[in-house]
Protein backbone atom coordinates (compact mmCIF):
# COMPACT_ATOMS: atom_id res chain seq x y z
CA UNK A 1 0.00 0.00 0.00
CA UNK A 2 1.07 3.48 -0.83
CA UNK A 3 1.95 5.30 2.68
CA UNK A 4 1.53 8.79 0.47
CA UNK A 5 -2.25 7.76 -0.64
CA UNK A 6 -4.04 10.78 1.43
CA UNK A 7 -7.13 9.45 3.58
CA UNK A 8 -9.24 12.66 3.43
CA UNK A 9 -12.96 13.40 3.44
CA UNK A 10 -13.15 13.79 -0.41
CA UNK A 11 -12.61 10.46 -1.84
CA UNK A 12 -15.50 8.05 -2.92
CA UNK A 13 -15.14 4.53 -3.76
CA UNK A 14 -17.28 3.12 -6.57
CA UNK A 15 -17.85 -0.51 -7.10
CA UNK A 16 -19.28 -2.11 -9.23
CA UNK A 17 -19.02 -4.71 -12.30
CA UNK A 18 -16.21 -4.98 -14.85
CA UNK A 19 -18.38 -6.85 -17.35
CA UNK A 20 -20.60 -4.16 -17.50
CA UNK A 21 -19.82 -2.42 -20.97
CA UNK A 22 -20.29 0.95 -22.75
CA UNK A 23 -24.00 0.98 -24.32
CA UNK A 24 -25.58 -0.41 -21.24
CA UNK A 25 -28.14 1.78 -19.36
CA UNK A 26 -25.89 1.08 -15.92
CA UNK A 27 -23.14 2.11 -17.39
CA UNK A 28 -23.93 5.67 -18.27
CA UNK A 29 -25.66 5.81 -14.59
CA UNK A 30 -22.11 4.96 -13.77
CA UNK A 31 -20.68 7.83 -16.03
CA UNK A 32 -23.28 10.55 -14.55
CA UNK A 33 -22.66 9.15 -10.92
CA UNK A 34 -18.81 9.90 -11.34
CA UNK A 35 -19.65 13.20 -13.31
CA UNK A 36 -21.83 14.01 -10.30
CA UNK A 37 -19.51 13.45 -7.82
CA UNK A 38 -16.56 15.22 -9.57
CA UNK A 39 -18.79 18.14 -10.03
CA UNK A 40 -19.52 18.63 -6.42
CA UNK A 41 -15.12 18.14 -5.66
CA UNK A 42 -15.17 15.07 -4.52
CA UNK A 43 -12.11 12.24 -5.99
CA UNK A 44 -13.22 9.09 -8.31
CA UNK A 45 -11.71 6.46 -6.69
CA UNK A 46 -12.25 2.54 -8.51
CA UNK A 47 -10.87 -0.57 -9.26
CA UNK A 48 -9.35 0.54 -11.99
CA UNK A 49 -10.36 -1.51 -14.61
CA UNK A 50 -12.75 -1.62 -17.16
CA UNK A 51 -16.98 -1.62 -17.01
CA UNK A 52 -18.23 0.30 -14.48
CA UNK A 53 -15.36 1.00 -12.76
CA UNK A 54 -13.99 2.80 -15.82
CA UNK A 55 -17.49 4.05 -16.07
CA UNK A 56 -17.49 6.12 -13.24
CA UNK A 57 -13.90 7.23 -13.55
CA UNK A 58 -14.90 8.61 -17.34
CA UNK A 59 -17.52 10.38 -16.27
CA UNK A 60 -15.52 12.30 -13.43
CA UNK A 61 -12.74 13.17 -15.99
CA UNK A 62 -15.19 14.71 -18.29
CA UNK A 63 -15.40 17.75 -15.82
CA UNK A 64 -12.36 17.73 -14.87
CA UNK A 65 -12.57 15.71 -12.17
CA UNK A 66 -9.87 13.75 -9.94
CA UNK A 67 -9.81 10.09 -10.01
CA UNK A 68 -7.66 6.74 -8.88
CA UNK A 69 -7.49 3.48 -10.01
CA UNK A 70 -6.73 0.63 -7.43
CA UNK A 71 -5.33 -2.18 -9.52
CA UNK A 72 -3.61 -5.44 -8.46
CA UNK A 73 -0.15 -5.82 -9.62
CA UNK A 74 -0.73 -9.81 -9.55
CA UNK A 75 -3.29 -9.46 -12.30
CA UNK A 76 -1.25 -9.15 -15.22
CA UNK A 77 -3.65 -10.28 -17.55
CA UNK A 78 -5.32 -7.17 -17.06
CA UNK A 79 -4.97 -3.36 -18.04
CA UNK A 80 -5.62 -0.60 -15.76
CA UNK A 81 -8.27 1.83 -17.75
CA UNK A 82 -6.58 4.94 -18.87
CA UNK A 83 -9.20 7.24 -17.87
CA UNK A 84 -7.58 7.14 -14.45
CA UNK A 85 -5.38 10.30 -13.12
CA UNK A 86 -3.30 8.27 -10.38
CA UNK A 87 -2.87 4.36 -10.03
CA UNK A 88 -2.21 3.54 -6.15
CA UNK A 89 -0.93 -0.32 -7.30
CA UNK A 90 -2.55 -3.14 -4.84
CA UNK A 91 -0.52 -6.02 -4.05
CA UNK A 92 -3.51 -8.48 -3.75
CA UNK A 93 -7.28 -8.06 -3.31
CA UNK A 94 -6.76 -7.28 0.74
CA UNK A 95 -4.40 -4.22 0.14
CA UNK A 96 -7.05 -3.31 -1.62
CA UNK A 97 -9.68 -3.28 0.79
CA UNK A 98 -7.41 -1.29 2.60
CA UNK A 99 -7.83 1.15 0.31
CA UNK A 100 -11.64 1.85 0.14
CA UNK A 101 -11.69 0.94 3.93
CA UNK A 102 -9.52 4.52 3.91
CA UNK A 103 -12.24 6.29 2.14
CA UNK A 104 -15.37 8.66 2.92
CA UNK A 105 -17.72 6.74 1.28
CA UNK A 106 -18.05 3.40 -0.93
CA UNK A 107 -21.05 3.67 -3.31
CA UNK A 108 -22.01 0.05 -4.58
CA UNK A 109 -23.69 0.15 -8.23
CA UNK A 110 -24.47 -3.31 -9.68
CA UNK A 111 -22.53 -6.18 -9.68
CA UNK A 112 -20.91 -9.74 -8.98
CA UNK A 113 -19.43 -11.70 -5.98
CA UNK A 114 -16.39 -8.97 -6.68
CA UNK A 115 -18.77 -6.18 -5.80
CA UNK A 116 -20.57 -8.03 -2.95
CA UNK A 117 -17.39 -8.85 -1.51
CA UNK A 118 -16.64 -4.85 -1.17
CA UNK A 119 -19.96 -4.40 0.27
CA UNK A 120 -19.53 -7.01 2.67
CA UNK A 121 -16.18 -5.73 3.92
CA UNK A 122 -17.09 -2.28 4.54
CA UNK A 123 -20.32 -3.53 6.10
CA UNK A 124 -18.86 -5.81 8.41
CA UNK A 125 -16.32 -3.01 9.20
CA UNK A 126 -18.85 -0.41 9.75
CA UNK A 127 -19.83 -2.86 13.04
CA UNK A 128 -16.98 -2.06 14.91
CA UNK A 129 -14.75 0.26 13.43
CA UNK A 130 -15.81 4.44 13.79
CA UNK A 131 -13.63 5.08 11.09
CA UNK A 132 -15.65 3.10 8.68
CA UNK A 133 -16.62 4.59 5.21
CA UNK A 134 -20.18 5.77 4.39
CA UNK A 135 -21.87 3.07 2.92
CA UNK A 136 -24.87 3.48 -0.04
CA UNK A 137 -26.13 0.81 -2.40
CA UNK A 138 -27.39 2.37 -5.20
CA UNK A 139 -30.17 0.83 -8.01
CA UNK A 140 -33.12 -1.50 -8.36
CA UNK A 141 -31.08 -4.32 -7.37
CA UNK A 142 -29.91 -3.33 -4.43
CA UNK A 143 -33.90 -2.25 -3.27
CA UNK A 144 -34.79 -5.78 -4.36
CA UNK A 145 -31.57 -7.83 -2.33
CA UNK A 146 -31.13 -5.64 0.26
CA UNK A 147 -34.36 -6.80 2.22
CA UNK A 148 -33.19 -10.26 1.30
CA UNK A 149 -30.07 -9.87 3.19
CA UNK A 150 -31.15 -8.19 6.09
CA UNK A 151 -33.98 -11.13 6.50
CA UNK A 152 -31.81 -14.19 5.71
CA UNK A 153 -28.82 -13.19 7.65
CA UNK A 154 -28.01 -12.71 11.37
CA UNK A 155 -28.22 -8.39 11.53
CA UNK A 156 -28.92 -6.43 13.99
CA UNK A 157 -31.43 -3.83 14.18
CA UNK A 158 -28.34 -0.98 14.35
CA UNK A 159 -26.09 -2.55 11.76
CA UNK A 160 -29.41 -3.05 9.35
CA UNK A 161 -28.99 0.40 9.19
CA UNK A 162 -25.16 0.94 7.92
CA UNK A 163 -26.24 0.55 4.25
CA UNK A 164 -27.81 3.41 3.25
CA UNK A 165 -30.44 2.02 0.03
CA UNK A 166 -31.06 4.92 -2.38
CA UNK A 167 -33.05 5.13 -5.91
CA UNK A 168 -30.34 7.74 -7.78
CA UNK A 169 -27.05 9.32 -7.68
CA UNK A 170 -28.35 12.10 -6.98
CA UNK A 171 -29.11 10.65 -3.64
CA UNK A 172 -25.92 9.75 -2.88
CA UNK A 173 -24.61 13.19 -4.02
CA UNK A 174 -27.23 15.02 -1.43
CA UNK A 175 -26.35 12.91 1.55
CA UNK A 176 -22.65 12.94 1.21
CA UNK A 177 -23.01 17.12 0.88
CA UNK A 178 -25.26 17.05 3.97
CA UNK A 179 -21.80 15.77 6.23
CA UNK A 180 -23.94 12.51 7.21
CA UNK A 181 -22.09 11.42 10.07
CA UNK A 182 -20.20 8.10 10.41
CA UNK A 183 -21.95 5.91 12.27
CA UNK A 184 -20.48 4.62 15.48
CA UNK A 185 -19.16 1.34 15.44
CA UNK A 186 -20.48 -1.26 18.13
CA UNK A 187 -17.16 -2.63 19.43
CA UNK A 188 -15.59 -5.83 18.92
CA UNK A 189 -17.36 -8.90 18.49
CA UNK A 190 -15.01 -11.44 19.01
């Protein structure tokens, strides 16, 4: 991990598919959500490959915005997406966690077990950690899982409510202008 990589208030993760391509309707929601967030000065930080990673990173450049790319230097088989001003190189999927973990905010857009993985760390970090990032899951598929994970596994009440489920970007813009406070973690579990 890059000891330089500044942990400040203005970066936003977005996660979200790599299969996802140009053409598709989540993709340019994935363009306007990074043009959205660049627009109100906040940093595009991704994966840093293509789909809707790139997505979001492309839209933030196309006003100028600042963005990073968090790609693992294992996976040679793959190439970073150029639309990306700064590449802060992962040595394996964990470093990488590490990464968003240091964020403001992770916004989840659609995706695979890649993407739920994400969401599952910062959730489970948001349990006990103060620090944790701002978490929002954002589309129709989140509305339609989310009540399937909160009934089928073991949440509480409190930590039911560390995802925040939301219809459009624009709803994740609003909140994360409106300083929504990190919730306090619970402690330990053991």
């Amino acid at each position: 991990m890059n000891d330089t990589a500044p942990t400040g208030n203005r970066l936003v993760t977005v996660v979200g598919s790599a299969q996802i391509e140009e053409g598709d309707p989540r993709w340019d929601g994935a363009f306007d959500l990074g043009r959205s967030l660049a627009d109100a000065g906040w940093t595009v930080v991704t994966g840093g490959y293509r789909g809707l990673m790139a997505a979001a990173a492309r839209g933030a450049k196309s006003v100028g915005g600042d963005t990073v790319g968090l790609p693992i230097s294992s996976w040679t088989d793959l190439a970073p997406d150029e639309s990306h001003d700064e590449l802060w190189w992962c040595e394996n999927f964990a470093s990488r966690a590490a990464y968003i973990l240091s964020t403001r905010a992770v916004v989840v857009l659609d995706g695979g077990v890649g993407t739920l993985s994400e969401l599952a760390i910062v959730w489970s970090t948001a349990q006990t950690e103060d620090s944790a990032p701002l978490l929002f899951l954002v589309g129709e598929v989140w509305h339609r899982l989310y009540p399937i994970l909160i009934g089928t596994l073991l949440v509480s009440a409190d930590d039911a409510h560390v995802p925040v489920v939301v219809s459009t970007n624009d709803d994740v813009v609003r909140q994360l202008e409106t300083n929504t406070p990190r919730r306090k973690g619970s402690g330990p579990r053991g």
